[in-house]
C-alpha atoms as a PDB file:
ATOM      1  CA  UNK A   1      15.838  -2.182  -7.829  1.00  0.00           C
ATOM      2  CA  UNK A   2      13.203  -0.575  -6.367  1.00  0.00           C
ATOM      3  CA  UNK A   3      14.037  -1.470  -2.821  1.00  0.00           C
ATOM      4  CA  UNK A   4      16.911  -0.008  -3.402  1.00  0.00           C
ATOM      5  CA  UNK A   5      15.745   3.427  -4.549  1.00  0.00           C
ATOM      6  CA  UNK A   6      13.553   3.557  -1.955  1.00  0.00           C
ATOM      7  CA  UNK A   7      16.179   2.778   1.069  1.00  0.00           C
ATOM      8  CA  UNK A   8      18.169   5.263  -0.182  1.00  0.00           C
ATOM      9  CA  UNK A   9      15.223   7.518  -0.237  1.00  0.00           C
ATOM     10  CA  UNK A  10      13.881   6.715   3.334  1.00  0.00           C
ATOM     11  CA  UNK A  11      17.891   6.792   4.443  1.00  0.00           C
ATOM     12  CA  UNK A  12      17.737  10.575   3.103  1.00  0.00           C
ATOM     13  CA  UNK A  13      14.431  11.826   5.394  1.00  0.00           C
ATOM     14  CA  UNK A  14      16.134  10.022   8.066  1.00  0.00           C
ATOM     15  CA  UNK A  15      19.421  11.408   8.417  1.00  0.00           C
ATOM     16  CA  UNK A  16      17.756  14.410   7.649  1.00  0.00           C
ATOM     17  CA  UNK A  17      19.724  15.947   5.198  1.00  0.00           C
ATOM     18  CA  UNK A  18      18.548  18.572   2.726  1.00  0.00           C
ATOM     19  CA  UNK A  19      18.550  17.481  -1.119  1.00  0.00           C
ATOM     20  CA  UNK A  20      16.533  20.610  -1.845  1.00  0.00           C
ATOM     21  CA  UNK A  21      17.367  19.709  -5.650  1.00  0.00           C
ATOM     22  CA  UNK A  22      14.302  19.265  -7.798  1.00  0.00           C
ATOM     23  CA  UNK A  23      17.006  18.825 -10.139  1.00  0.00           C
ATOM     24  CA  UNK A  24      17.923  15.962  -8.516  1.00  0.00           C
ATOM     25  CA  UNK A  25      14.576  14.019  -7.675  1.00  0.00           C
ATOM     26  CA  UNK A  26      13.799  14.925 -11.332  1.00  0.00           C
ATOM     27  CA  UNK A  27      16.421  13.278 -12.505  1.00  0.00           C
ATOM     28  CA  UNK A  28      16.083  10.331 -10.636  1.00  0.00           C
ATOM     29  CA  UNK A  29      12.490   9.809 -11.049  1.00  0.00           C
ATOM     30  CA  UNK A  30      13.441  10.086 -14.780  1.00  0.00           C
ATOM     31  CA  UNK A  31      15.765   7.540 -14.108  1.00  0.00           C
ATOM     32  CA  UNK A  32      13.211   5.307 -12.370  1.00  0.00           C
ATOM     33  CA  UNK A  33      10.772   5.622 -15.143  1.00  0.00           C
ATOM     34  CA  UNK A  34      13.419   4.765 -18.005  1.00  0.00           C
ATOM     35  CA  UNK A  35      14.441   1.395 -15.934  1.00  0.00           C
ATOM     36  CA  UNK A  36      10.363   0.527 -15.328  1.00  0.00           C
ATOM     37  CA  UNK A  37      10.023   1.314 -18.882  1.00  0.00           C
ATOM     38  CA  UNK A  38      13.034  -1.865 -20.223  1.00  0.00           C
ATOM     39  CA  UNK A  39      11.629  -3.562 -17.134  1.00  0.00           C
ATOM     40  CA  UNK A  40       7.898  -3.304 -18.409  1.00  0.00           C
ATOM     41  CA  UNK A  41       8.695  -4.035 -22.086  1.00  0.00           C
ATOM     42  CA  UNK A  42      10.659  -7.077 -20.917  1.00  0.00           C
ATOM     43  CA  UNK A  43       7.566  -8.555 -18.846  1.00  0.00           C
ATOM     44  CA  UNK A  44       5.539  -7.611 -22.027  1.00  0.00           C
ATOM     45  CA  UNK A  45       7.675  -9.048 -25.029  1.00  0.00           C
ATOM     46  CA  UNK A  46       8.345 -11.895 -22.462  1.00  0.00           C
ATOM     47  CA  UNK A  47       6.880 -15.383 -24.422  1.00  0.00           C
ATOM     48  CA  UNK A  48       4.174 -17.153 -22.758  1.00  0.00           C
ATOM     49  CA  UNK A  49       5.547 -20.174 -20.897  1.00  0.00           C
ATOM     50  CA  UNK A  50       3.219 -23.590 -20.608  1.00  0.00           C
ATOM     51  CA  UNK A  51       1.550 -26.406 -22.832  1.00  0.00           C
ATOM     52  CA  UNK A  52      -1.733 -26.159 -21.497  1.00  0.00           C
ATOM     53  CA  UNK A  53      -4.410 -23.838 -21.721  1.00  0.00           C
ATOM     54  CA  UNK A  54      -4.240 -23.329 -17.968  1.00  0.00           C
ATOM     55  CA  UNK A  55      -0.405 -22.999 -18.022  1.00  0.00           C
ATOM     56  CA  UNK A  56      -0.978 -20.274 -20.794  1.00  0.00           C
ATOM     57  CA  UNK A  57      -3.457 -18.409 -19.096  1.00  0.00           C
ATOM     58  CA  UNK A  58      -1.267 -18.760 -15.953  1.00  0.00           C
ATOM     59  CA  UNK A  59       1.181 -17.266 -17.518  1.00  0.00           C
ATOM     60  CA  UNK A  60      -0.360 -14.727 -19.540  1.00  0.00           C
ATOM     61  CA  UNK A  61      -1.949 -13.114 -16.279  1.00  0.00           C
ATOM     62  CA  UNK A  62       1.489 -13.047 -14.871  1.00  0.00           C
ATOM     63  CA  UNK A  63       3.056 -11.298 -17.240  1.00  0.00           C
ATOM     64  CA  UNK A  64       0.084  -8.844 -17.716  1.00  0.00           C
ATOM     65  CA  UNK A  65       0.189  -8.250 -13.850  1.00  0.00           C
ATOM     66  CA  UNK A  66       3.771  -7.733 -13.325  1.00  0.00           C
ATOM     67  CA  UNK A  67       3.905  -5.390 -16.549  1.00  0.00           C
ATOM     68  CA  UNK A  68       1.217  -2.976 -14.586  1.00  0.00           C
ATOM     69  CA  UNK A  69       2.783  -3.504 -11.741  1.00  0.00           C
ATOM     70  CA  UNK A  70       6.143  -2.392 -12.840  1.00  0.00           C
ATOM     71  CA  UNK A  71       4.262   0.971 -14.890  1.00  0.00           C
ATOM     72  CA  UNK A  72       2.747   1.552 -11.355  1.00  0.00           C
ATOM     73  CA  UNK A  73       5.898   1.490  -9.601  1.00  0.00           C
ATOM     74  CA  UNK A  74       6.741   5.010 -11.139  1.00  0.00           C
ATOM     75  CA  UNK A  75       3.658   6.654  -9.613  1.00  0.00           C
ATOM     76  CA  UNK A  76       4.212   5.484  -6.813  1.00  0.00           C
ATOM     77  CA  UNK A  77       7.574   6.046  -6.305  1.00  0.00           C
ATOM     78  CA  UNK A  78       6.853   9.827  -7.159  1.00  0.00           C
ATOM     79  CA  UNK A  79       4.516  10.023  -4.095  1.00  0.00           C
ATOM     80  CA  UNK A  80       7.678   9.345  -2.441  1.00  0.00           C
ATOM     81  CA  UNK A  81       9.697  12.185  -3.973  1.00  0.00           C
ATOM     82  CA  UNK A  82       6.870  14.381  -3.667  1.00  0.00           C
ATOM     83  CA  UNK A  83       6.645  14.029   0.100  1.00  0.00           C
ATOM     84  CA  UNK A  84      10.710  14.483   0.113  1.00  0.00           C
ATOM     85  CA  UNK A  85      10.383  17.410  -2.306  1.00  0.00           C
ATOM     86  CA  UNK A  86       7.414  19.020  -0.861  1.00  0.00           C
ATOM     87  CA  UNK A  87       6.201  19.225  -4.182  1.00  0.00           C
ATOM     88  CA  UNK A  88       2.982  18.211  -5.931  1.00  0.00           C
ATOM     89  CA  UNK A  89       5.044  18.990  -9.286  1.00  0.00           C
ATOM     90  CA  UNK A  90       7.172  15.704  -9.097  1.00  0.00           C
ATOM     91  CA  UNK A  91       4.142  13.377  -8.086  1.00  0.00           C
ATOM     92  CA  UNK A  92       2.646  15.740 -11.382  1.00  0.00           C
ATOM     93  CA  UNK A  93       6.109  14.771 -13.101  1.00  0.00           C
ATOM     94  CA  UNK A  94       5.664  11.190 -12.296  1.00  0.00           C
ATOM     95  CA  UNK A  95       2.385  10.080 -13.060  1.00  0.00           C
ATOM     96  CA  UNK A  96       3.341  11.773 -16.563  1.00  0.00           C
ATOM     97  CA  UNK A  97       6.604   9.942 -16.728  1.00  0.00           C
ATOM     98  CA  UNK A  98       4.569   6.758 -16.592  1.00  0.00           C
ATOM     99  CA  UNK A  99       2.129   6.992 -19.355  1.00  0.00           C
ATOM    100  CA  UNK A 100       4.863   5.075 -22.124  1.00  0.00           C
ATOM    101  CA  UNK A 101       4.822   2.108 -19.567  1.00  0.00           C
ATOM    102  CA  UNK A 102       1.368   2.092 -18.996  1.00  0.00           C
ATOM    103  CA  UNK A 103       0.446   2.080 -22.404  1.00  0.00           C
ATOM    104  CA  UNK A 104       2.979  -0.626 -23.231  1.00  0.00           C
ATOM    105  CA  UNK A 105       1.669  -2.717 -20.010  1.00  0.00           C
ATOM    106  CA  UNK A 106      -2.303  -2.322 -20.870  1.00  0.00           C
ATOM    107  CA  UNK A 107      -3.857  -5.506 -22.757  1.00  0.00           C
ATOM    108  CA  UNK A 108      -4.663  -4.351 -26.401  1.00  0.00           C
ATOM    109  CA  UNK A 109      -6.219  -6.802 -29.040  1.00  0.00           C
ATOM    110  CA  UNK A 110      -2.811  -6.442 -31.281  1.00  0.00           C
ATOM    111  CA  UNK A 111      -1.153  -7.738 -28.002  1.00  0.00           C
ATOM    112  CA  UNK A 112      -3.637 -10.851 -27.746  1.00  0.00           C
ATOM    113  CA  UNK A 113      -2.544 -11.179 -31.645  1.00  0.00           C
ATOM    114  CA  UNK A 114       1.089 -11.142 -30.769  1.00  0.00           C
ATOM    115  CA  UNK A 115       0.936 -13.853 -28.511  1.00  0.00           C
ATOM    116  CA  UNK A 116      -0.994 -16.061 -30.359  1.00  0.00           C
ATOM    117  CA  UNK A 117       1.120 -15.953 -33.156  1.00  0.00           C
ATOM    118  CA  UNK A 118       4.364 -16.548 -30.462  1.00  0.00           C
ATOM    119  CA  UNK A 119       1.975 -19.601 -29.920  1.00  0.00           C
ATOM    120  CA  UNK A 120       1.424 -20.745 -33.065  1.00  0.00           C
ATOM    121  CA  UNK A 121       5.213 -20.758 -33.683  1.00  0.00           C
ATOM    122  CA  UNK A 122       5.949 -22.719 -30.763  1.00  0.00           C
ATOM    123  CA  UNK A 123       3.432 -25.653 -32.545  1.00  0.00           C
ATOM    124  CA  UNK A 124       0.956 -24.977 -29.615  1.00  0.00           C
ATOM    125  CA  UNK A 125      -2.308 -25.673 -30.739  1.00  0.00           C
ATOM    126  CA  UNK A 126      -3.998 -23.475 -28.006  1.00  0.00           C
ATOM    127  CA  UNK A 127      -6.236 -20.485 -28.831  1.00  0.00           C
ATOM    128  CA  UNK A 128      -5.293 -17.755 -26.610  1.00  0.00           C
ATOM    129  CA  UNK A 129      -9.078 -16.527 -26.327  1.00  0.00           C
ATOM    130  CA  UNK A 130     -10.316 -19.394 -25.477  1.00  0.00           C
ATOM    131  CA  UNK A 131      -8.168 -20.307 -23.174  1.00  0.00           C
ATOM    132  CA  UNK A 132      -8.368 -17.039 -21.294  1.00  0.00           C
ATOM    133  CA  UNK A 133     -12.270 -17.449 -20.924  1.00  0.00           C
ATOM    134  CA  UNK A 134     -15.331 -15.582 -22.141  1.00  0.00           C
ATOM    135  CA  UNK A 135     -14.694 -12.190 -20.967  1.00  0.00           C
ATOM    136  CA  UNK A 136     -11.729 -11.670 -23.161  1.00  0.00           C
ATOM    137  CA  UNK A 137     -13.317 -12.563 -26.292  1.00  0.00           C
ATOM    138  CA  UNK A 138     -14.706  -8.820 -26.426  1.00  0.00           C
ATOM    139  CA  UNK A 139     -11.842  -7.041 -27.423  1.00  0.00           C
END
Protein backbone atom coordinates (compact mmCIF):
# COMPACT_ATOMS: atom_id res chain seq x y z
CA UNK A 1 0.00 0.00 0.00
CA UNK A 2 2.36 2.34 0.80
CA UNK A 3 4.87 1.36 -1.81
CA UNK A 4 2.47 1.92 -3.96
CA UNK A 5 1.54 5.51 -3.08
CA UNK A 6 4.84 6.34 -3.01
CA UNK A 7 5.88 4.95 -6.69
CA UNK A 8 3.25 6.72 -7.98
CA UNK A 9 4.45 9.72 -6.15
CA UNK A 10 8.22 9.45 -7.12
CA UNK A 11 6.78 8.42 -10.89
CA UNK A 12 5.05 12.04 -10.74
CA UNK A 13 8.52 14.26 -9.86
CA UNK A 14 10.02 12.13 -12.41
CA UNK A 15 8.14 12.53 -15.43
CA UNK A 16 7.89 15.86 -14.31
CA UNK A 17 4.51 16.69 -14.65
CA UNK A 18 2.70 19.46 -12.79
CA UNK A 19 -0.14 18.28 -10.23
CA UNK A 20 -0.18 21.83 -8.89
CA UNK A 21 -3.50 20.61 -7.03
CA UNK A 22 -3.35 20.98 -3.29
CA UNK A 23 -6.68 19.71 -3.85
CA UNK A 24 -5.35 16.76 -4.94
CA UNK A 25 -2.37 15.88 -2.48
CA UNK A 26 -5.01 16.85 0.14
CA UNK A 27 -7.12 14.49 -0.81
CA UNK A 28 -4.85 11.82 -1.08
CA UNK A 29 -3.01 12.33 2.04
CA UNK A 30 -6.58 12.20 3.52
CA UNK A 31 -6.87 9.12 1.85
CA UNK A 32 -3.58 7.77 3.22
CA UNK A 33 -4.44 8.68 6.71
CA UNK A 34 -8.07 7.01 6.59
CA UNK A 35 -6.34 3.56 5.25
CA UNK A 36 -3.34 3.91 8.19
CA UNK A 37 -6.12 4.64 10.45
CA UNK A 38 -8.29 0.69 9.61
CA UNK A 39 -4.69 -0.43 9.17
CA UNK A 40 -3.61 0.84 12.75
CA UNK A 41 -6.84 -0.21 14.52
CA UNK A 42 -6.44 -3.65 12.94
CA UNK A 43 -2.72 -4.11 14.36
CA UNK A 44 -4.27 -2.73 17.65
CA UNK A 45 -7.60 -4.82 18.13
CA UNK A 46 -5.38 -7.65 16.65
CA UNK A 47 -5.40 -10.64 19.68
CA UNK A 48 -2.17 -11.51 21.12
CA UNK A 49 -0.88 -14.73 19.56
CA UNK A 50 1.36 -17.33 21.88
CA UNK A 51 1.12 -19.63 25.09
CA UNK A 52 4.01 -18.41 26.75
CA UNK A 53 4.91 -15.43 28.46
CA UNK A 54 7.70 -14.87 25.94
CA UNK A 55 5.38 -15.65 22.96
CA UNK A 56 2.97 -12.96 24.52
CA UNK A 57 5.37 -10.41 25.01
CA UNK A 58 6.68 -11.27 21.49
CA UNK A 59 3.73 -10.59 20.25
CA UNK A 60 2.51 -7.78 22.14
CA UNK A 61 5.69 -5.68 21.04
CA UNK A 62 4.82 -6.55 17.53
CA UNK A 63 1.69 -5.40 17.41
CA UNK A 64 2.53 -2.22 19.47
CA UNK A 65 5.42 -1.55 16.92
CA UNK A 66 3.68 -2.06 13.74
CA UNK A 67 0.58 0.04 15.11
CA UNK A 68 3.20 3.19 15.48
CA UNK A 69 4.66 2.33 12.66
CA UNK A 70 1.64 2.40 10.52
CA UNK A 71 0.42 6.09 12.51
CA UNK A 72 3.98 7.19 11.41
CA UNK A 73 3.58 6.29 7.94
CA UNK A 74 1.17 9.37 7.50
CA UNK A 75 3.83 11.88 8.59
CA UNK A 76 5.97 10.69 6.71
CA UNK A 77 4.33 10.29 3.71
CA UNK A 78 3.31 14.09 3.99
CA UNK A 79 7.05 15.04 3.88
CA UNK A 80 6.68 13.55 0.60
CA UNK A 81 3.74 15.64 -0.61
CA UNK A 82 5.17 18.56 0.92
CA UNK A 83 8.36 18.41 -1.13
CA UNK A 84 5.94 17.69 -4.35
CA UNK A 85 3.63 20.51 -3.23
CA UNK A 86 6.16 22.94 -2.17
CA UNK A 87 4.18 23.38 0.74
CA UNK A 88 4.85 23.26 4.48
CA UNK A 89 0.84 23.31 4.77
CA UNK A 90 0.42 19.56 3.71
CA UNK A 91 3.43 18.23 5.90
CA UNK A 92 1.20 20.81 8.56
CA UNK A 93 -1.96 18.84 7.15
CA UNK A 94 -0.35 15.56 7.74
CA UNK A 95 1.15 15.41 10.95
CA UNK A 96 -2.52 16.64 12.00
CA UNK A 97 -4.16 13.95 9.97
CA UNK A 98 -2.25 11.49 12.11
CA UNK A 99 -3.09 12.32 15.61
CA UNK A 100 -6.48 9.61 15.59
CA UNK A 101 -3.84 6.86 14.69
CA UNK A 102 -1.40 7.85 16.99
CA UNK A 103 -3.57 7.99 19.77
CA UNK A 104 -5.14 4.65 18.89
CA UNK A 105 -1.42 3.13 18.38
CA UNK A 106 0.10 4.61 21.86
CA UNK A 107 0.13 1.94 24.86
CA UNK A 108 -2.53 3.15 27.45
CA UNK A 109 -3.24 1.16 30.76
CA UNK A 110 -7.05 0.46 29.43
CA UNK A 111 -5.14 -1.14 26.43
CA UNK A 112 -2.89 -3.41 28.83
CA UNK A 113 -6.55 -4.16 30.43
CA UNK A 114 -7.95 -5.14 27.10
CA UNK A 115 -5.53 -7.61 26.41
CA UNK A 116 -5.45 -9.24 29.47
CA UNK A 117 -8.91 -9.83 29.52
CA UNK A 118 -8.52 -11.24 25.52
CA UNK A 119 -6.11 -13.46 27.66
CA UNK A 120 -8.06 -14.51 30.23
CA UNK A 121 -10.72 -15.62 27.70
CA UNK A 122 -8.44 -17.61 25.77
CA UNK A 123 -7.82 -19.76 29.39
CA UNK A 124 -4.21 -18.31 29.37
CA UNK A 125 -3.09 -18.09 32.70
CA UNK A 126 -0.38 -15.41 31.88
CA UNK A 127 -0.35 -11.93 33.48
CA UNK A 128 0.33 -9.51 30.84
CA UNK A 129 2.49 -7.25 33.32
CA UNK A 130 4.45 -9.61 34.34
CA UNK A 131 5.22 -11.02 31.49
CA UNK A 132 6.18 -7.77 29.82
CA UNK A 133 8.80 -7.04 32.68
CA UNK A 134 9.22 -4.42 35.38
CA UNK A 135 9.11 -1.31 33.47
CA UNK A 136 5.56 -1.73 32.42
CA UNK A 137 4.17 -2.24 35.73
CA UNK A 138 4.12 1.74 36.10
CA UNK A 139 1.32 2.59 34.14
Amino acid sequence: MQLALMGSILATLLTGSDTGSLVWIGAALAAYAALTLAATWFFVHRPLSGTTALEIRSSYRSTLFLGLAMALSTPMMAVVLALQADAILVYLAGVALSLPALYLASPRSNDLERRQKQLDSRGTSIDLLTALGPEHQRI
